[in-house]
N, C-alpha and C. Protein backbone atom coordinates (compact mmCIF):
# COMPACT_ATOMS: atom_id res chain seq x y z
N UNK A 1 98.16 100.57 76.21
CA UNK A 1 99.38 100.27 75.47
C UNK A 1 99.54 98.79 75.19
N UNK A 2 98.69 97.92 75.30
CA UNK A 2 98.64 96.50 75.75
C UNK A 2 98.53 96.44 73.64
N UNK A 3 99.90 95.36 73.40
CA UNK A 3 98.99 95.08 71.77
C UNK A 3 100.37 95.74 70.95
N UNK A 4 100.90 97.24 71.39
CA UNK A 4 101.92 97.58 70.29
C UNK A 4 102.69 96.75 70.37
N UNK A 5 103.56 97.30 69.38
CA UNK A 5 104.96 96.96 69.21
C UNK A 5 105.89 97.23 69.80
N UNK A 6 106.42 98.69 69.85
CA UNK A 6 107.26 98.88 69.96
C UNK A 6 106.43 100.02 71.31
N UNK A 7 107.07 100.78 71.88
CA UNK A 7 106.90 101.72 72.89
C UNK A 7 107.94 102.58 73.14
N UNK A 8 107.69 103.97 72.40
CA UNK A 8 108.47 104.76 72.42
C UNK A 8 109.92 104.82 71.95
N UNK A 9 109.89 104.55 70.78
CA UNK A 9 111.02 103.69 70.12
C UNK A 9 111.92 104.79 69.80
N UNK A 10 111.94 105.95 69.79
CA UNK A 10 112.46 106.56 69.51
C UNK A 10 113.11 107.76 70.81
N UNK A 11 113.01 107.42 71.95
CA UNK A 11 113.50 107.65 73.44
C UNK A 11 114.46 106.62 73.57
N UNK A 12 115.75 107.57 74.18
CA UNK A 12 116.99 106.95 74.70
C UNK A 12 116.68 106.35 76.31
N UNK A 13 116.78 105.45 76.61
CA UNK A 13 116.57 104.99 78.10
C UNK A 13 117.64 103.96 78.40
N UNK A 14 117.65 104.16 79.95
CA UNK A 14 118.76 103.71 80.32
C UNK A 14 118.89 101.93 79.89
N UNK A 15 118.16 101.45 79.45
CA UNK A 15 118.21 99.78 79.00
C UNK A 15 118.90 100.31 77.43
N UNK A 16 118.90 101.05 77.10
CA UNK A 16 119.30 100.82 75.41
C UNK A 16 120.75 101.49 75.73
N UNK A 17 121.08 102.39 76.37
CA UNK A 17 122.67 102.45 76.83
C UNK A 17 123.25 101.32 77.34
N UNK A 18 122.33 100.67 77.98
CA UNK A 18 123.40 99.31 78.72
C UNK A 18 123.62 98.29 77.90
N UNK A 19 122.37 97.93 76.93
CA UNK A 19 122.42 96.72 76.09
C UNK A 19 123.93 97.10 74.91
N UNK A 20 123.59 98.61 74.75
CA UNK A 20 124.67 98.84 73.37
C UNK A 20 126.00 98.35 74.44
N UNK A 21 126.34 98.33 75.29
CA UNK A 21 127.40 98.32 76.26
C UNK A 21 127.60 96.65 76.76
N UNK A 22 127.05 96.35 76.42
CA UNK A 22 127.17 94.40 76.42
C UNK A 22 126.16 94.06 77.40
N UNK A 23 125.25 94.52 78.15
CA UNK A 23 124.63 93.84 79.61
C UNK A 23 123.81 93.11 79.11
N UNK A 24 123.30 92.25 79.77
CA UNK A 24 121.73 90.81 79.16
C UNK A 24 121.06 92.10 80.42
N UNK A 25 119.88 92.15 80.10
CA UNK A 25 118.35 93.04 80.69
C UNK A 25 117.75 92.39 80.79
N UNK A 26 117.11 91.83 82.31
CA UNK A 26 116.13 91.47 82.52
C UNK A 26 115.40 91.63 83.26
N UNK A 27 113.76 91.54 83.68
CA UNK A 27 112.57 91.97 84.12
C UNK A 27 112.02 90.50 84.44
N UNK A 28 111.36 90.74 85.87
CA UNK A 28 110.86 89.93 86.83
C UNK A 28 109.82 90.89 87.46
N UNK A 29 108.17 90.80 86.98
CA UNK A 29 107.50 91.32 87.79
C UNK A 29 106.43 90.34 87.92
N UNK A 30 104.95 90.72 88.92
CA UNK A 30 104.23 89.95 89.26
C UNK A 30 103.23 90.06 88.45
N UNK A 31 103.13 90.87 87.98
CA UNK A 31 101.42 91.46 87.04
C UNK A 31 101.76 90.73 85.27
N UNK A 32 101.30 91.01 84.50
CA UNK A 32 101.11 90.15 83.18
C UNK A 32 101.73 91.47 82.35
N UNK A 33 102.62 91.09 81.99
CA UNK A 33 103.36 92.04 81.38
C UNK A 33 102.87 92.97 80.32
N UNK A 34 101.86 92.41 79.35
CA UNK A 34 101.23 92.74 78.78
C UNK A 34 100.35 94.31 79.18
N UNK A 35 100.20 94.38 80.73
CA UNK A 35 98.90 95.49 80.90
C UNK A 35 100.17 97.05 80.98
N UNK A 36 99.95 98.35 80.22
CA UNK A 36 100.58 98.98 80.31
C UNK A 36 101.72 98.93 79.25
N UNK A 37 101.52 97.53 78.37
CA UNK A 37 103.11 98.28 77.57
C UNK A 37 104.39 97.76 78.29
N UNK A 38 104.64 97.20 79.28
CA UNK A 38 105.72 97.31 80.03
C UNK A 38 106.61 95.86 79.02
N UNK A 39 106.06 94.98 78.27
CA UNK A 39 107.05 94.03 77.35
C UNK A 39 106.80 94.67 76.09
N UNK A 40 106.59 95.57 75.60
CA UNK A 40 106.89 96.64 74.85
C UNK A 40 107.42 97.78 75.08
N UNK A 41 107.48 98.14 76.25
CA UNK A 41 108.44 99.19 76.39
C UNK A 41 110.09 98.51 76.86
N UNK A 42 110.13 97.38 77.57
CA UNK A 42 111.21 96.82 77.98
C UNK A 42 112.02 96.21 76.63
N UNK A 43 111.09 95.49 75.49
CA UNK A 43 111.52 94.97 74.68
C UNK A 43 112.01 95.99 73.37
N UNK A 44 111.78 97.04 73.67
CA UNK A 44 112.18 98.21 72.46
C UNK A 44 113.34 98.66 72.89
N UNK A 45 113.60 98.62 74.43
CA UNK A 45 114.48 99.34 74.94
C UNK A 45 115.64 98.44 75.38
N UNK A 46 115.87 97.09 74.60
CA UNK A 46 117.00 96.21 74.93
C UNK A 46 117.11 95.53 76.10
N UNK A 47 116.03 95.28 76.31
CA UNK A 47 115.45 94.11 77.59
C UNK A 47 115.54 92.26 76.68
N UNK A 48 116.48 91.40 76.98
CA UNK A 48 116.48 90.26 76.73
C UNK A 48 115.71 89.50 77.21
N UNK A 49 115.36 89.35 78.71
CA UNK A 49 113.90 88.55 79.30
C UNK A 49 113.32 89.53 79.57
N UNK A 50 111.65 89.78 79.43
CA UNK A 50 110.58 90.20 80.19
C UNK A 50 109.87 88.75 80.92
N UNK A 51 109.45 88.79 82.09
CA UNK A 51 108.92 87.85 82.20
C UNK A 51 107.92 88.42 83.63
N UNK A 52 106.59 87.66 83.58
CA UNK A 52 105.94 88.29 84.36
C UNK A 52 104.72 86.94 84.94
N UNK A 53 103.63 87.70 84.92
CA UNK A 53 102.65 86.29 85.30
C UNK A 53 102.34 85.01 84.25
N UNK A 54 102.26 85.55 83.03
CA UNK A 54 102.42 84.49 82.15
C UNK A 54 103.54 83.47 81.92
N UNK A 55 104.62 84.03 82.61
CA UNK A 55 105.64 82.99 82.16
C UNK A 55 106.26 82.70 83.59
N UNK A 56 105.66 83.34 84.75
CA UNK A 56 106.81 82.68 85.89
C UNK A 56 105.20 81.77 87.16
N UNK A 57 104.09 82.81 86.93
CA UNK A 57 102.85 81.61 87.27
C UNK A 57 102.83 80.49 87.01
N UNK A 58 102.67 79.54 85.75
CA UNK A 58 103.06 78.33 85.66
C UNK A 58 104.13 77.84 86.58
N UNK A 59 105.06 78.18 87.13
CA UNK A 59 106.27 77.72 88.07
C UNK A 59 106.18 78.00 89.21
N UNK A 60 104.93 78.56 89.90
CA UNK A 60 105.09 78.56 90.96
C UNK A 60 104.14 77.00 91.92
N UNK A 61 105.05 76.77 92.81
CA UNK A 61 104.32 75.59 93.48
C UNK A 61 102.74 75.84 93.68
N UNK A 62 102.13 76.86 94.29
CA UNK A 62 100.71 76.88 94.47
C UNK A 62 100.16 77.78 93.62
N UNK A 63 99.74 76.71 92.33
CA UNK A 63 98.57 78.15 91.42
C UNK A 63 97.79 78.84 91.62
N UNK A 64 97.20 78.59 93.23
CA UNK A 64 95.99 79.37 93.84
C UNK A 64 96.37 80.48 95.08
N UNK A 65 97.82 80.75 94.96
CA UNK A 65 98.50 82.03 95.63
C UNK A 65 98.63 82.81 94.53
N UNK A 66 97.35 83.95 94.33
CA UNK A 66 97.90 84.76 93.80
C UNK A 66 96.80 85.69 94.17
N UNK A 67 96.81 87.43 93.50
CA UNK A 67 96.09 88.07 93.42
C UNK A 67 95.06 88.87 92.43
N UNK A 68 94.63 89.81 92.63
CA UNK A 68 93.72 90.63 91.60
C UNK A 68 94.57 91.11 90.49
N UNK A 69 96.22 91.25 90.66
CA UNK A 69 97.02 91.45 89.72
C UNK A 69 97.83 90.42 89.27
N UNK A 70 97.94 89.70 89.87
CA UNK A 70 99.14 88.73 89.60
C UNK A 70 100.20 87.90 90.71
N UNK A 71 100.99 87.68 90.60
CA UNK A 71 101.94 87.01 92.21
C UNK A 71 102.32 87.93 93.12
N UNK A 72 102.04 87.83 94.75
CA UNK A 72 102.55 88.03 95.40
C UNK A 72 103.87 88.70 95.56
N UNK A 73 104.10 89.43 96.01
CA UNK A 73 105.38 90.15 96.22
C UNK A 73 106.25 88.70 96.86
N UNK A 74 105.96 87.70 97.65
CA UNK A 74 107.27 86.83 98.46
C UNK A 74 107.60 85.90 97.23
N UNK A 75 106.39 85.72 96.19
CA UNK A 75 107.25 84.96 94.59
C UNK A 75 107.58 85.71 94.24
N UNK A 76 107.35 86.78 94.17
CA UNK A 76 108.01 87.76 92.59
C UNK A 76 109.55 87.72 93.11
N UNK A 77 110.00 88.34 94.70
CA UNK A 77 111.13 87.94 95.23
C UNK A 77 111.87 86.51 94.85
N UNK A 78 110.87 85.68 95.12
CA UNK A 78 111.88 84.26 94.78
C UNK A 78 112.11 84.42 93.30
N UNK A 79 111.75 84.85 92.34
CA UNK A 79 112.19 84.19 91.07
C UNK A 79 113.36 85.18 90.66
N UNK A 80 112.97 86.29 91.58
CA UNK A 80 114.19 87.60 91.34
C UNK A 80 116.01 87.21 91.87
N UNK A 81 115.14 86.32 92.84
CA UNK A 81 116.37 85.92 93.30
C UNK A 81 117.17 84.47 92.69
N UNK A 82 116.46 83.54 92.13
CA UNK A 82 116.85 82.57 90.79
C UNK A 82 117.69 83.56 90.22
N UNK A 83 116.55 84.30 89.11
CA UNK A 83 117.22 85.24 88.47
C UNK A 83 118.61 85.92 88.43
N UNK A 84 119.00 86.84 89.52
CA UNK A 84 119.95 87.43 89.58
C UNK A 84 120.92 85.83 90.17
N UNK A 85 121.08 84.83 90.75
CA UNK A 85 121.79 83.54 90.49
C UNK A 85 122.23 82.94 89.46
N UNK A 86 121.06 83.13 88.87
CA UNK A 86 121.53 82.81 87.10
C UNK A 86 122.22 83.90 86.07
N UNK A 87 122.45 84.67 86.39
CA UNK A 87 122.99 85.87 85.93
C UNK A 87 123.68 86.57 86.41
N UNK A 88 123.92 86.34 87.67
CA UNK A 88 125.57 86.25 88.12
C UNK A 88 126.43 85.73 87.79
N UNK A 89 125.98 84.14 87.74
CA UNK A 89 126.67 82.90 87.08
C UNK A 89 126.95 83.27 86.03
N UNK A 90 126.89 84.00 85.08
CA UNK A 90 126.76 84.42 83.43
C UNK A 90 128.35 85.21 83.55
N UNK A 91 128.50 85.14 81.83
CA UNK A 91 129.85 86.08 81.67
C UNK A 91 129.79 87.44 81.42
N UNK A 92 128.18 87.88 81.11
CA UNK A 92 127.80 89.42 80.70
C UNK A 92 127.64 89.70 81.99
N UNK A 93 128.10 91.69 81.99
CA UNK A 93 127.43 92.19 82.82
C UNK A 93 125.97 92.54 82.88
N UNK A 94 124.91 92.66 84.02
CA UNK A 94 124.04 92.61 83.49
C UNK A 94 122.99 93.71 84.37
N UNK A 95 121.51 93.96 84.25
CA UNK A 95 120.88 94.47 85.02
C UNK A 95 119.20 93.86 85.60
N UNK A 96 118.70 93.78 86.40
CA UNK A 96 117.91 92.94 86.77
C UNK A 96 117.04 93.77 87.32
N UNK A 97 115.68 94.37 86.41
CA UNK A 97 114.89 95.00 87.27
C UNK A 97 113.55 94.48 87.73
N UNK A 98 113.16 94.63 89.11
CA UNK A 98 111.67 94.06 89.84
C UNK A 98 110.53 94.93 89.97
N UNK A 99 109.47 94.30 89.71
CA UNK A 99 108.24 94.80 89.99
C UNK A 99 107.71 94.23 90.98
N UNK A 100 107.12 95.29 91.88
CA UNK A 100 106.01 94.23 92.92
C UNK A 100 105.04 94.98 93.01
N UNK A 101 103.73 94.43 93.47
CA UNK A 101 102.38 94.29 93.68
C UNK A 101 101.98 94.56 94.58
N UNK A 102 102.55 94.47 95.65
CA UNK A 102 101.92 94.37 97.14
C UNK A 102 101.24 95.97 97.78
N UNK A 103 101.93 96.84 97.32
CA UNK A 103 101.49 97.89 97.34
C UNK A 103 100.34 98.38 96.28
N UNK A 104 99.99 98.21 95.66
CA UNK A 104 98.53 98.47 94.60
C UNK A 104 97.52 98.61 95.00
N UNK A 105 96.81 100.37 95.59
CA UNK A 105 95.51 100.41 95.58
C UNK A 105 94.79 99.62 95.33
N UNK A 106 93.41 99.32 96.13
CA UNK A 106 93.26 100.29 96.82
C UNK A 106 93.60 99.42 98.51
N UNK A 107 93.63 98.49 98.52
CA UNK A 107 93.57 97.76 100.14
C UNK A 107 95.21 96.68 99.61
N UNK A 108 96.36 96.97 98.84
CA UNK A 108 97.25 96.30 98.73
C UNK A 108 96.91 94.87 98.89
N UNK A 109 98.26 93.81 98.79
CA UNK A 109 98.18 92.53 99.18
C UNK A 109 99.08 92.24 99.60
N UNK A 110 98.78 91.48 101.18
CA UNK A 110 99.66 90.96 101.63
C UNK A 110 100.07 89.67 101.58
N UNK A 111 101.84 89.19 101.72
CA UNK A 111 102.22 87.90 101.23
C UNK A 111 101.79 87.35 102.04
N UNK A 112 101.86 85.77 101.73
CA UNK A 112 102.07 84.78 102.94
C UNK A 112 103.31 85.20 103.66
N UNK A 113 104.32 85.42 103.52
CA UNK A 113 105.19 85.61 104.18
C UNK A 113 105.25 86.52 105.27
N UNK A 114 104.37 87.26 104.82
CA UNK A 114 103.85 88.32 106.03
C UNK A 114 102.65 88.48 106.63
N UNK A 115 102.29 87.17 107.04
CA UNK A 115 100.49 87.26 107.52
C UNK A 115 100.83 87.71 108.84
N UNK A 116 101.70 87.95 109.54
CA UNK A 116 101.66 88.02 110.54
C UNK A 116 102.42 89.66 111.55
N UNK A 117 102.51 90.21 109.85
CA UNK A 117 103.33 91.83 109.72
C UNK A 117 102.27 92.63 109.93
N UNK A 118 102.08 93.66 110.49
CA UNK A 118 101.05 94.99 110.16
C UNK A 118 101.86 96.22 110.48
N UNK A 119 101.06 96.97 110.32
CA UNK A 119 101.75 98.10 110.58
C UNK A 119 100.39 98.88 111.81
N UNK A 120 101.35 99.19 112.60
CA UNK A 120 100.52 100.13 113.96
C UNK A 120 99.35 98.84 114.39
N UNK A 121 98.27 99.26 114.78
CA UNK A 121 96.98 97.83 114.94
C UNK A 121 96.57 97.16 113.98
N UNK A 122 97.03 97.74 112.94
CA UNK A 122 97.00 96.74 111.23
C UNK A 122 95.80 96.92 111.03
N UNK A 123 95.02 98.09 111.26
CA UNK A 123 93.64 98.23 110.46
C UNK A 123 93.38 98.75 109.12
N UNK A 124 94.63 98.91 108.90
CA UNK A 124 94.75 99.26 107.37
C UNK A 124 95.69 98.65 106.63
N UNK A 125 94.56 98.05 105.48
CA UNK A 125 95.20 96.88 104.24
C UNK A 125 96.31 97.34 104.25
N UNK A 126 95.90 98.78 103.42
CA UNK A 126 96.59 99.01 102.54
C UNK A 126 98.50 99.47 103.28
N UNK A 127 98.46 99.64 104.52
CA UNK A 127 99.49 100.07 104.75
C UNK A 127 100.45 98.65 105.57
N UNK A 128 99.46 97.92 106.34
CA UNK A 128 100.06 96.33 106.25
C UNK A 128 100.75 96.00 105.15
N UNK A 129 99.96 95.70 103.87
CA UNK A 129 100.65 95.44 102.72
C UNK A 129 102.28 96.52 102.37
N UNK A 130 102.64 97.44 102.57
CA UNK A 130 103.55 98.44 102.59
C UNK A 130 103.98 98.30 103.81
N UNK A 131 104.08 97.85 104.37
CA UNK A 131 104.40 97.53 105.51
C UNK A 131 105.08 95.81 105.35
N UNK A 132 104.75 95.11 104.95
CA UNK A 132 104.92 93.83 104.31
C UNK A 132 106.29 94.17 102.66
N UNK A 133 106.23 94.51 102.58
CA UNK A 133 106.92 95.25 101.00
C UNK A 133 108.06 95.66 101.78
N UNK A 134 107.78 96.78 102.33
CA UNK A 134 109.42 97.33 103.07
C UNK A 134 110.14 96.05 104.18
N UNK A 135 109.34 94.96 104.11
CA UNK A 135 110.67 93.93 104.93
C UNK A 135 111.20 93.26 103.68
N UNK A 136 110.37 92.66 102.35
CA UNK A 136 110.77 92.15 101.78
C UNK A 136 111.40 92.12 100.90
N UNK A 137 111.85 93.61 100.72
CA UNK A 137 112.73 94.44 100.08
C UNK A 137 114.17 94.17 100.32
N UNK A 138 114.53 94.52 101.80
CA UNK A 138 115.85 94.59 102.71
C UNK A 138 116.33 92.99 102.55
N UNK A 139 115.18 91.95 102.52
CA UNK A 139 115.44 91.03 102.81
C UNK A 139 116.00 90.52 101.41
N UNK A 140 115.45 91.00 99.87
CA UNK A 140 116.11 90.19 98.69
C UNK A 140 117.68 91.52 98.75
N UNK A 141 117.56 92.39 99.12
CA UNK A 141 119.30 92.85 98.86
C UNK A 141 119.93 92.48 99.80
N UNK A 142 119.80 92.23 101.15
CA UNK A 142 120.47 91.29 101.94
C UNK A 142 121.20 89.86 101.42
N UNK A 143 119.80 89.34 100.56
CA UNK A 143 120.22 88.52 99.48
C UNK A 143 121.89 88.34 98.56
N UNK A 144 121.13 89.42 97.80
CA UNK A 144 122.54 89.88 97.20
C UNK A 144 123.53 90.13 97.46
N UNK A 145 123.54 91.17 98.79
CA UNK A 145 124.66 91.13 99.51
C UNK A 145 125.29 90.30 99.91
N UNK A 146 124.99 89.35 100.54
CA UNK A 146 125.29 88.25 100.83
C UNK A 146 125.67 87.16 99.98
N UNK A 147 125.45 87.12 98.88
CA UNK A 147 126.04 86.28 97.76
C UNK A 147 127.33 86.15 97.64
N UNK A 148 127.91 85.20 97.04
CA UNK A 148 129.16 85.26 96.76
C UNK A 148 129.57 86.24 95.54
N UNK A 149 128.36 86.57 94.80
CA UNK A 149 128.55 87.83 93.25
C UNK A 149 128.42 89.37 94.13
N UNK A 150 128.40 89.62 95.67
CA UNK A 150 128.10 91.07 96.00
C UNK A 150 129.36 92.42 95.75
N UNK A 151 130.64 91.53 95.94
CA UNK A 151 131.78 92.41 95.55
C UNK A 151 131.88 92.83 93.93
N UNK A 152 130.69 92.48 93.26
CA UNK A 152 130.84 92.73 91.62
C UNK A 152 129.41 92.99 91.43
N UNK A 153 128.36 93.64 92.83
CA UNK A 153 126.93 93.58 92.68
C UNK A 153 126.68 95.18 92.83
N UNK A 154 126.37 96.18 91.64
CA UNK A 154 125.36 97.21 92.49
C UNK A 154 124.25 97.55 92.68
N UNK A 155 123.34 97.87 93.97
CA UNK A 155 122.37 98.06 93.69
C UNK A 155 122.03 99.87 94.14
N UNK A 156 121.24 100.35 93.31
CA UNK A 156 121.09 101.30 93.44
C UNK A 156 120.48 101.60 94.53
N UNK A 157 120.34 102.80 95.16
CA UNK A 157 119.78 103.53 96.46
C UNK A 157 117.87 103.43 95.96
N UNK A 158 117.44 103.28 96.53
CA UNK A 158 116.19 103.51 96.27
C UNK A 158 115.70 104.09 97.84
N UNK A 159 114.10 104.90 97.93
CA UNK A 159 113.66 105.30 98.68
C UNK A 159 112.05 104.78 98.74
């Protein structure tokens, strides 16, 4: 899907109900937005920023933290968390969705932030890395919660 235009332009999704409804849409993931369609499917569907390895790599302090896909799950967190700062601060309501990496077949990646996380004797990447993901999860809605924008913040239930 890498190249169209548009993606599925003719499907109602929940970004094109919110945009008709006043919200700014934006996307913070680690991989290059490009693979899959995902700034063509976000941008058909009333997404105002996509932004991904091409545009938030350049900004990160160490260009040589990254992976086989793109940034780390503990940046993709930091810029998510700029992000929803800067768009709290804003007068639109809005929605802020994340992608992370850390979980991606076949042996995941784990952050710096978690070199020191495993799961059971940590002989497996792939579940260290998921194992690494489920702290750093709790830890950006803790985030939010904790903000001074949380009494006007929802985040959905996820599993």
């Amino acid at each position: 899907m890498d190249g169209v235009d548009s993606f599925l332009p003719g499907a109602r999704c929940l970004g094109d109900i919110l945009s008709e409804k006043g919200y700014e849409l934006d996307f913070v993931g680690g991989a290059d937005t490009g693979f899959a369609g995902k700034e063509s499917f976000y941008r058909t569907h009333g997404f105002d920023t996509v932004e991904g390895l091409k545009e938030l790599g350049p900004r990160t302090p160490d260009a040589e933290y990254r992976n086989a896909w793109g940034l780390h799950d503990d940046t993709t967190f930091k810029f998510a968390k700029e992000r929803f700062d800067e768009l709290a601060e804003g007068k639109r309501p809005f929605a802020l969705v994340t992608l992370t990496l850390g979980t991606h077949h076949p042996d995941g990646f784990l952050s710096r932030e978690c070199k020191d996380t495993s799961y059971r004797q940590g002989d497996n990447p792939v579940l260290n890395a998921v194992s690494c993901t489920d702290e750093l999860i709790p830890q950006f809605i803790n985030y939010i919660s904790h903000s001074k924008y949380a009494d006007d913040t929802l985040i959905p239930a996820y599993s």
